[in-house]
C-alpha atoms as a PDB file:
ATOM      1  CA  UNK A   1     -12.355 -10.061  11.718  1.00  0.00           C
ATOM      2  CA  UNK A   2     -11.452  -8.665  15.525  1.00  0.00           C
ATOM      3  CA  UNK A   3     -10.412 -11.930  16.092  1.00  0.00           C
ATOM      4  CA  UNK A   4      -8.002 -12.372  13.516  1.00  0.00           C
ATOM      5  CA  UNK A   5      -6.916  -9.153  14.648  1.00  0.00           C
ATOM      6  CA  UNK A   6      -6.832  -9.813  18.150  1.00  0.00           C
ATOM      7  CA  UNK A   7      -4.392 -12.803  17.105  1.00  0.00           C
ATOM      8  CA  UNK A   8      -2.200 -11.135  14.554  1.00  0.00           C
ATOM      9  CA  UNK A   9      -1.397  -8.579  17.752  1.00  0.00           C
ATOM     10  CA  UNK A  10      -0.420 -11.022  20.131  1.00  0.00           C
ATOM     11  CA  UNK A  11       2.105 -12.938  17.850  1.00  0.00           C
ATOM     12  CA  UNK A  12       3.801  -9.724  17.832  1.00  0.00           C
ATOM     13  CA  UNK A  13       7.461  -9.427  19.141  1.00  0.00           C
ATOM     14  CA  UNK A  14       7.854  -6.345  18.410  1.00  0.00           C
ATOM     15  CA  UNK A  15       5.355  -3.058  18.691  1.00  0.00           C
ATOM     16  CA  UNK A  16       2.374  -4.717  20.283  1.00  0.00           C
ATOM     17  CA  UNK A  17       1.444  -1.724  22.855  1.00  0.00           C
ATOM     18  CA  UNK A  18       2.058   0.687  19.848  1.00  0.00           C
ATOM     19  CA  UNK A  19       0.031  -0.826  17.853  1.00  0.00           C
ATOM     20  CA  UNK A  20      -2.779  -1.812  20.394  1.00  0.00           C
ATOM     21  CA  UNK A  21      -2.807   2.303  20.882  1.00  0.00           C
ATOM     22  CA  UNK A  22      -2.987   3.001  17.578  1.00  0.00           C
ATOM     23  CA  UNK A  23      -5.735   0.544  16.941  1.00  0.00           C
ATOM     24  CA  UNK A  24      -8.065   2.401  19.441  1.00  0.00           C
ATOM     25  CA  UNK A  25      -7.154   5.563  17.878  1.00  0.00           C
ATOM     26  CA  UNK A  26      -9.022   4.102  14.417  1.00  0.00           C
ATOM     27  CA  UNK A  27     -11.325   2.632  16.139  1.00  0.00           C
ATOM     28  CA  UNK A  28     -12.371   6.236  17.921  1.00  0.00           C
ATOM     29  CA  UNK A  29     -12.862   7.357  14.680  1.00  0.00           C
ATOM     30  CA  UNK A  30     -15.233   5.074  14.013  1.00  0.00           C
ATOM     31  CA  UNK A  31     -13.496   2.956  11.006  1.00  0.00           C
ATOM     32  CA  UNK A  32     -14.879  -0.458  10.860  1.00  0.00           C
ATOM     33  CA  UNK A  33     -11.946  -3.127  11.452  1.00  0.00           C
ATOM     34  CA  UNK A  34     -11.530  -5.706   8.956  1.00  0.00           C
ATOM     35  CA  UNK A  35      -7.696  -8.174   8.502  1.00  0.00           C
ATOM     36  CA  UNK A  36      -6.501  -7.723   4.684  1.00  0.00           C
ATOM     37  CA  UNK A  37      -2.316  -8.285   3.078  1.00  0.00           C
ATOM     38  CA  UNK A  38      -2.205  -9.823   6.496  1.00  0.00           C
ATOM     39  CA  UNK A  39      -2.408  -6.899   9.000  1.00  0.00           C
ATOM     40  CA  UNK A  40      -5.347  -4.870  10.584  1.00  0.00           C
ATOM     41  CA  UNK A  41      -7.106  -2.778   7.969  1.00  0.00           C
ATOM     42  CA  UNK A  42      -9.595  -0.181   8.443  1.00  0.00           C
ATOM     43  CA  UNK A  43     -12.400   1.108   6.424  1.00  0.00           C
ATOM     44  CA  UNK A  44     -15.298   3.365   5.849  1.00  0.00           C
ATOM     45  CA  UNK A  45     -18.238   2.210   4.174  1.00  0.00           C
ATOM     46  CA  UNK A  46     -16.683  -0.750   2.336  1.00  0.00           C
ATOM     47  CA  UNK A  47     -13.395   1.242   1.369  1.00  0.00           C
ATOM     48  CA  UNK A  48     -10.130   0.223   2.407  1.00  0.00           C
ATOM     49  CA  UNK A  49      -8.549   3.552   4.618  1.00  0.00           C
ATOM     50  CA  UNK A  50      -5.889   2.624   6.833  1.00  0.00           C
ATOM     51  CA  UNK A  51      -3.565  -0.300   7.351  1.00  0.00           C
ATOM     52  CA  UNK A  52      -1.354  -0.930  10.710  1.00  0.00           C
ATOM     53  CA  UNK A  53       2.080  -2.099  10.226  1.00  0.00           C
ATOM     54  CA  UNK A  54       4.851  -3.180  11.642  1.00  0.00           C
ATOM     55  CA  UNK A  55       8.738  -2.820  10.906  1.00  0.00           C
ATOM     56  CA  UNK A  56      11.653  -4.048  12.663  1.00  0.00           C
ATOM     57  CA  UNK A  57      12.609  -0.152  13.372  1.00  0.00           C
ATOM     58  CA  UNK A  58       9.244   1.325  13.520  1.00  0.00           C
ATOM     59  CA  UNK A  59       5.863   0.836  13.600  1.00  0.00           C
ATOM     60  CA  UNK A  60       2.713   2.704  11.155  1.00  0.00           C
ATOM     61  CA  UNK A  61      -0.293   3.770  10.343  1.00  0.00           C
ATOM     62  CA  UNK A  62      -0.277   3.306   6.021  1.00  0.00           C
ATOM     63  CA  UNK A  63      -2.789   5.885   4.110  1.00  0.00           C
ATOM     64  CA  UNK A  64      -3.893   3.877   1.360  1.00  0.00           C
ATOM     65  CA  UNK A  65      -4.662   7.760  -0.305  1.00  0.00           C
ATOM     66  CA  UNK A  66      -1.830   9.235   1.516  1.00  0.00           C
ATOM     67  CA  UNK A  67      -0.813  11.315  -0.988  1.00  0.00           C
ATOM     68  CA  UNK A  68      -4.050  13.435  -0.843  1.00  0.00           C
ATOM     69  CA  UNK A  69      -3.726  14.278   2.737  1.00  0.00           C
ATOM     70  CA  UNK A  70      -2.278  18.133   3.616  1.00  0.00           C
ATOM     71  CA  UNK A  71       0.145  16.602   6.128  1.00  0.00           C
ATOM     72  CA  UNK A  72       0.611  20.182   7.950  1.00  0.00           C
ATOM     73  CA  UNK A  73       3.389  18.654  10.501  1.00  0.00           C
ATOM     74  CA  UNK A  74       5.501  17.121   7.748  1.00  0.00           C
ATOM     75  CA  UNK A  75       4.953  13.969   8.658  1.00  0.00           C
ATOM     76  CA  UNK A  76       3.925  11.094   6.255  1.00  0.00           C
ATOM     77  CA  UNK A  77       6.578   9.209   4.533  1.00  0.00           C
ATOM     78  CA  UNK A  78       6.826   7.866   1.033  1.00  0.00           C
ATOM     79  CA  UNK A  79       8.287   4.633   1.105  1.00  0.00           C
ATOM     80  CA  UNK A  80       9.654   4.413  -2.180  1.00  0.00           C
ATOM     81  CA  UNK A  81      10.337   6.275  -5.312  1.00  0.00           C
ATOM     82  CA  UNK A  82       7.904   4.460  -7.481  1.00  0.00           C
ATOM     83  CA  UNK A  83       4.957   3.966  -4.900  1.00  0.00           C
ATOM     84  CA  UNK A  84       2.292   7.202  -5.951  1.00  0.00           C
ATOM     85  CA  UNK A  85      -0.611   6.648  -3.674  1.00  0.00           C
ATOM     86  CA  UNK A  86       0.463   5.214  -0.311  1.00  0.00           C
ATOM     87  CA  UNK A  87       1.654   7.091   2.711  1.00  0.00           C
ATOM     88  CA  UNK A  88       3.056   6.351   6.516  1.00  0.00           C
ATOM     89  CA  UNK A  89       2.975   7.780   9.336  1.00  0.00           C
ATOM     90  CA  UNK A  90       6.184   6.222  11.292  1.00  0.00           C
ATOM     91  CA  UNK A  91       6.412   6.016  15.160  1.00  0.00           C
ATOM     92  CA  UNK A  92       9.120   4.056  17.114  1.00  0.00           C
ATOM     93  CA  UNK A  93       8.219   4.830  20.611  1.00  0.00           C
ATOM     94  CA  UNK A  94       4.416   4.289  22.868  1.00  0.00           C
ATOM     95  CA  UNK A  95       5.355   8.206  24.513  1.00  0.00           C
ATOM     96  CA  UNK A  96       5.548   9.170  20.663  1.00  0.00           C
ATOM     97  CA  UNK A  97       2.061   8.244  19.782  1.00  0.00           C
ATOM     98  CA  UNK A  98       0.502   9.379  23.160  1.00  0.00           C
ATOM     99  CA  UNK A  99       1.980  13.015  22.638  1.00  0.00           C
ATOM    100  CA  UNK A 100       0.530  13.221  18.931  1.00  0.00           C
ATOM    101  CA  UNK A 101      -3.143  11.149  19.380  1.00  0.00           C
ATOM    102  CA  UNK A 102      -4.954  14.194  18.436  1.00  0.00           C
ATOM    103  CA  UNK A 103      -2.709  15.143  15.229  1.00  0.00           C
ATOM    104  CA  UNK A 104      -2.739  11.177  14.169  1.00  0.00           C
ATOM    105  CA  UNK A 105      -6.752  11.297  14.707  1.00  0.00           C
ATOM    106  CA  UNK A 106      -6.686  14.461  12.150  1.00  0.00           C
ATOM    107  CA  UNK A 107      -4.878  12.199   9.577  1.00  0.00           C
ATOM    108  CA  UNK A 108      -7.117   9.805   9.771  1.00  0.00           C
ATOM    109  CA  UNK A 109     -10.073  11.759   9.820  1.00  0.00           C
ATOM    110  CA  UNK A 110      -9.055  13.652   6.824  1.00  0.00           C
ATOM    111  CA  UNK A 111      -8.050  10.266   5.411  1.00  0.00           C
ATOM    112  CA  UNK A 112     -11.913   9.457   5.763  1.00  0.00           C
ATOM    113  CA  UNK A 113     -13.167  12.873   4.533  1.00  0.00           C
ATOM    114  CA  UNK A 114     -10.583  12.232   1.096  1.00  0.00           C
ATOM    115  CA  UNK A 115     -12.561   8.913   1.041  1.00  0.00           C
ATOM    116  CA  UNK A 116     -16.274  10.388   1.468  1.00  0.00           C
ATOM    117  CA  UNK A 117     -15.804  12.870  -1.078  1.00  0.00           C
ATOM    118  CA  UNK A 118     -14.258   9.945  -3.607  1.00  0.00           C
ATOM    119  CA  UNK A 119     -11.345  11.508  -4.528  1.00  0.00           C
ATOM    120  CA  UNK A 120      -8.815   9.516  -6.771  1.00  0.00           C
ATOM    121  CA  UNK A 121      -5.377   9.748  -6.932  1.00  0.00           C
ATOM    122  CA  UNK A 122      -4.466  10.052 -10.321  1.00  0.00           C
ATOM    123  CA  UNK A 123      -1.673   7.694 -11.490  1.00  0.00           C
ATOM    124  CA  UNK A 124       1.498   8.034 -14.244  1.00  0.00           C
ATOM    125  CA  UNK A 125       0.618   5.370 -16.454  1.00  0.00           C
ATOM    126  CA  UNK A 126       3.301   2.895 -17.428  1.00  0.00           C
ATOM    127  CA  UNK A 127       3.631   5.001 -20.997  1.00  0.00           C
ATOM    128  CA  UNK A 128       4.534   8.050 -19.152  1.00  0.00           C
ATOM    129  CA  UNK A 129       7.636   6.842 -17.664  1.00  0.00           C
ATOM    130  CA  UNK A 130      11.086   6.935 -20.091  1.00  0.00           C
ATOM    131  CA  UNK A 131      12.495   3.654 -20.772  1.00  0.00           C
ATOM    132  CA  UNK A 132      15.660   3.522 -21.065  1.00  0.00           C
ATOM    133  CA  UNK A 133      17.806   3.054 -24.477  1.00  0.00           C
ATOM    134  CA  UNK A 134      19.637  -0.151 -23.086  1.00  0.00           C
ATOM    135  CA  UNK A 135      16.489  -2.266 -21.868  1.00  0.00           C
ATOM    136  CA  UNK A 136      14.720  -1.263 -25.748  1.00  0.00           C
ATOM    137  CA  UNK A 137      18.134  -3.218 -27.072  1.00  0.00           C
ATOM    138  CA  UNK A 138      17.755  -5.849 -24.386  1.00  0.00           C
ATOM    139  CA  UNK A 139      14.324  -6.677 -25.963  1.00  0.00           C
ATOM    140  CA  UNK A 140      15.236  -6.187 -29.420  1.00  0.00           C
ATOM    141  CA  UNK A 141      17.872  -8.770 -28.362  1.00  0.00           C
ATOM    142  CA  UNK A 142      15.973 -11.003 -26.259  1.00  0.00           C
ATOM    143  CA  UNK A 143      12.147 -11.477 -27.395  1.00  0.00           C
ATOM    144  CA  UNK A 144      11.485 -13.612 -24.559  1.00  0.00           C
ATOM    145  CA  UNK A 145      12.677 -11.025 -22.545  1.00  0.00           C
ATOM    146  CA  UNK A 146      10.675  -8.702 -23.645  1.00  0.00           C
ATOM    147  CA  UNK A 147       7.269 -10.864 -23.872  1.00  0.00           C
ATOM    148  CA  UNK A 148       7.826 -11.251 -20.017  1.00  0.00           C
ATOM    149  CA  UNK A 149       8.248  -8.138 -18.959  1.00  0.00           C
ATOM    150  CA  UNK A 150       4.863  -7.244 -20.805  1.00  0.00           C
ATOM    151  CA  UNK A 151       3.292  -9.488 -18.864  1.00  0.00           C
ATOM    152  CA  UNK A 152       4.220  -7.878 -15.424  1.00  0.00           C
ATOM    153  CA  UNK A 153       1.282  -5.782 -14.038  1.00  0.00           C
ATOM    154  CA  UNK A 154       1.307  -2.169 -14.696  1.00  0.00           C
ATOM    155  CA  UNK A 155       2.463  -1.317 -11.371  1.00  0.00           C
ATOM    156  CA  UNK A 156       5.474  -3.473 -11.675  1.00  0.00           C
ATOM    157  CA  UNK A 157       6.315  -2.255 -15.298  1.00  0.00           C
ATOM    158  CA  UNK A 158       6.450   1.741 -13.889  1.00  0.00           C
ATOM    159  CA  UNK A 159       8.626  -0.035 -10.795  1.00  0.00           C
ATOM    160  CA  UNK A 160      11.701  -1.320 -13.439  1.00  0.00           C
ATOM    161  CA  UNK A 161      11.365   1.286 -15.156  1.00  0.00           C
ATOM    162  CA  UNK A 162      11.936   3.847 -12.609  1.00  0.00           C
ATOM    163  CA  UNK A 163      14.472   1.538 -11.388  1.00  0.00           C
ATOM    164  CA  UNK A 164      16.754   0.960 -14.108  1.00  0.00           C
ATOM    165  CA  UNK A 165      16.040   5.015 -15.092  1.00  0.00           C
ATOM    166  CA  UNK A 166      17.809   6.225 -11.831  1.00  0.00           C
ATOM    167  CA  UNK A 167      21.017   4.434 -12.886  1.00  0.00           C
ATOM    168  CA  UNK A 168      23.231   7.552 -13.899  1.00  0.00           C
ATOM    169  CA  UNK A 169      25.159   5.558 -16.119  1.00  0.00           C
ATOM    170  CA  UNK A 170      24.558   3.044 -19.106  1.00  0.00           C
ATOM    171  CA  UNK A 171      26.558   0.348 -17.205  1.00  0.00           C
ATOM    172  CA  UNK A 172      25.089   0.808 -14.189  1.00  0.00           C
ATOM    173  CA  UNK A 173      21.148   0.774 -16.517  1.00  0.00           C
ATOM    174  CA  UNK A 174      22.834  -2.448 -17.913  1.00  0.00           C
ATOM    175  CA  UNK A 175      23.709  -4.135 -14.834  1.00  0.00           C
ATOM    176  CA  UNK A 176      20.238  -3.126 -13.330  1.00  0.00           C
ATOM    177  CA  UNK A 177      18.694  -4.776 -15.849  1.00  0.00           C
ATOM    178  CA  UNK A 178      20.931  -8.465 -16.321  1.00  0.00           C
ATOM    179  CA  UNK A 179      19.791  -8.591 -12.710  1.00  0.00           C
ATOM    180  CA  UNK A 180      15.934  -7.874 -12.862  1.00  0.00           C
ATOM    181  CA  UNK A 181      15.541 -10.559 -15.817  1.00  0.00           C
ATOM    182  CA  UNK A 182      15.299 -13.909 -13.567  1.00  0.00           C
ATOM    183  CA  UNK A 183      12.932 -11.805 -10.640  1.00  0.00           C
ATOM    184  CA  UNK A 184      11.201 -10.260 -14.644  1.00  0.00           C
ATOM    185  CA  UNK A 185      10.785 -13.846 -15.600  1.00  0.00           C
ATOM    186  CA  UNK A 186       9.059 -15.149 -12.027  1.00  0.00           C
ATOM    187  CA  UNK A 187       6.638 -12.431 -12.840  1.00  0.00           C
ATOM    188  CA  UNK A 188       7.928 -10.499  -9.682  1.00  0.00           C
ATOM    189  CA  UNK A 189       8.681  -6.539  -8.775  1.00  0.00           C
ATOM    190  CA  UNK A 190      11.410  -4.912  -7.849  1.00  0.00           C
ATOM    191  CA  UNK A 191      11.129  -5.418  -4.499  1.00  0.00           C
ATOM    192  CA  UNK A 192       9.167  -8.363  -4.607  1.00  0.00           C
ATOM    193  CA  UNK A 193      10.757 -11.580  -2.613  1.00  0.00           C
ATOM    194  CA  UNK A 194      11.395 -14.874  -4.886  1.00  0.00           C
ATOM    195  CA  UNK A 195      13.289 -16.804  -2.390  1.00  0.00           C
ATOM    196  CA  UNK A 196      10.308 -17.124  -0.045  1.00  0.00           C
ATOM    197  CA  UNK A 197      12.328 -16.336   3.322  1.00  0.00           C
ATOM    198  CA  UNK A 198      10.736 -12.923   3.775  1.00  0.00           C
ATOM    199  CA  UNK A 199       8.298 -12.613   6.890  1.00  0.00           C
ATOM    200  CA  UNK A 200       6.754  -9.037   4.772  1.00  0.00           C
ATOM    201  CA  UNK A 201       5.691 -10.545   1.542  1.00  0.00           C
ATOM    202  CA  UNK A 202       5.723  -9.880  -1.103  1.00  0.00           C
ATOM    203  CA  UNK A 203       8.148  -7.136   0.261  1.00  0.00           C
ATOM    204  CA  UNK A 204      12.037  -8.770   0.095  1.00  0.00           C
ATOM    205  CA  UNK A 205      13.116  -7.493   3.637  1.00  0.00           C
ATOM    206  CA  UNK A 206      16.665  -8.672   3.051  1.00  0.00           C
ATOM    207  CA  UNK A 207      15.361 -11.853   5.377  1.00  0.00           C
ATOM    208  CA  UNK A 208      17.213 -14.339   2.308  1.00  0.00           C
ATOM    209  CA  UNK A 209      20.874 -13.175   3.694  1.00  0.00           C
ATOM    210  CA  UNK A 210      20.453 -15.191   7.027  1.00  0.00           C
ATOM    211  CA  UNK A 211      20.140 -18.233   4.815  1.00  0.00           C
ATOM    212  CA  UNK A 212      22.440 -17.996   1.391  1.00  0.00           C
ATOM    213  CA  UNK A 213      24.372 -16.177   0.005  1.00  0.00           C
ATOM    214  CA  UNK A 214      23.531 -17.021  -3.215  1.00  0.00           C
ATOM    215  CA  UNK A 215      20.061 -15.796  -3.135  1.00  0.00           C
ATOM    216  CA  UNK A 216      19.084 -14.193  -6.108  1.00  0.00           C
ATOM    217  CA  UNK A 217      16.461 -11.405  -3.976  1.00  0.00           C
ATOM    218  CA  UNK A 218      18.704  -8.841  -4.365  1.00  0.00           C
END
C-alpha cells in the first residue's frame, strides 16, 4: 500500500511537504499505512485510525473517532453539522506542523488508545432527529418521494433531515426540500456530488460551477 501512497503524494499540487511531515508523524507512532476513500489511511491492528487529507485551503489529519478525543488545545474541527464521529485537525502552513509535532503525536496517540480500549461512539439514530411538518406532507403527497428517500442509507436520512430542520422558516424547509428530491432520487446526500466534476467524491466541492451553470449539485 506505500506505494500507492508514495504515488497519491506526488500527484499532489498542493500540500505535498505537509503532508509528507505528517505522514512520518503516524508513522512514528507506529500505525500501519494502508490507501482507503482514496488517501493515506492509518491503522492499528486492522482498525481504520487516521486519514490524511487534503483541501484547497488546508491540509489534515481526519480522526475517524474524533469526537472521543479530549482535544485540550481546542483544536479539532467538525466539518459539518450532521457528521457525529469524525474530527480534523487543520494546518495550512509546513512551520505550523513542525511547531505542534509533539501535540499532533498526542492526538494520535490518544486516537490509538480510544481504539485499544474499543470505545464506540454512540450515534443519534435516524428516529431521533425531528422531521419536519412540510417534508411529512411532501410524502403524503408524493409516494414516490417518499419510497426514495427510505431507501437512502441511515446516514444520509439524519443528513436531510438536519438539513431541511435548520431552515427557520416553512418556505425556506419547502424550498430545501423541492431541491433535495432529484439528488433524493439518485440515491445521493446532501453533500454528495451528482454531476461527477468533483475531484473529492463523493464530497460536491463546488468543482460543477467551472463547467455549467445549470448543474443541479447545489
Amino acid at each position: 500500500m506505500t506505494n500507492k501512497v508514495e504515488i497519491y503524494l506526488s500527484q499532489l499540487k498542493l500540500w505535498e511537504p505537509e503532508l509528507r511531515l505528517l505522514r512520518d508523524f503516524t508513522l512514528d507512532c507506529e500505525l500501519e499505512e494502508t490507501f482507503k476513500r482514496k488517501h493515506p489511511c492509518y491503522m492499528n491492528d486492522g482498525k481504520n485510525i487516521i486519514i490524511l487529507q487534503e483541501f484547497k485551503a488546508y491540509c489534515a489529519i481526519l480522526f475517524l473517532k474524533g469526537v472521543l478525543l479530549k482535544d485540550p488545545n481546542q483544536m479539532l474541527v467538525k466539518l459539518t453539522e450532521n457528521v457525529q464521529s469524525d474530527r480534523q485537525l487543520r494546518f495550512t502552513s509546513l512551520e505550523e506542523i513542525l511547531e505542534k509535532e509533539s501535540i499532533i503525536k498526542s492526538y494520535i496517540l490518544e486516537a490509538i488508545e480510544i481504539e485499544k480500549q474499543g470505545l464506540v461512539v454512540e450515534k443519534k439514530e435516524t428516529s431521533d432527529y425531528e422531521m419536519p411538518e412540510e417534508l411529512k406532507i411532501a410524502f403524503e403527497e408524493d409516494e414516490n418521494f417518499k419510497v426514495q428517500f427510505e431507501a437512502l442509507t441511515p446516514g444520509r436520512q439524519r443528513g436531510y433531515l438536519l438539513h431541511f430542520s435548520q431552515g427557520k422558516q416553512a418556505k425556506t424547509r419547502l424550498e430545501r426540500i423541492e431541491k433535495s428530491k432529484n439528488r433524493i432520487a439518485l440515491g445521493k446526500g446532501v453533500d454528495e456530488c451528482i454531476c461527477g466534476m468533483s475531484k473529492h467524491k463523493p464530497r460536491c466541492d463546488g468543482s460543477h460551477k467551472k463547467i455549467t451553470t445549470n448543474s443541479q449539485c447545489k
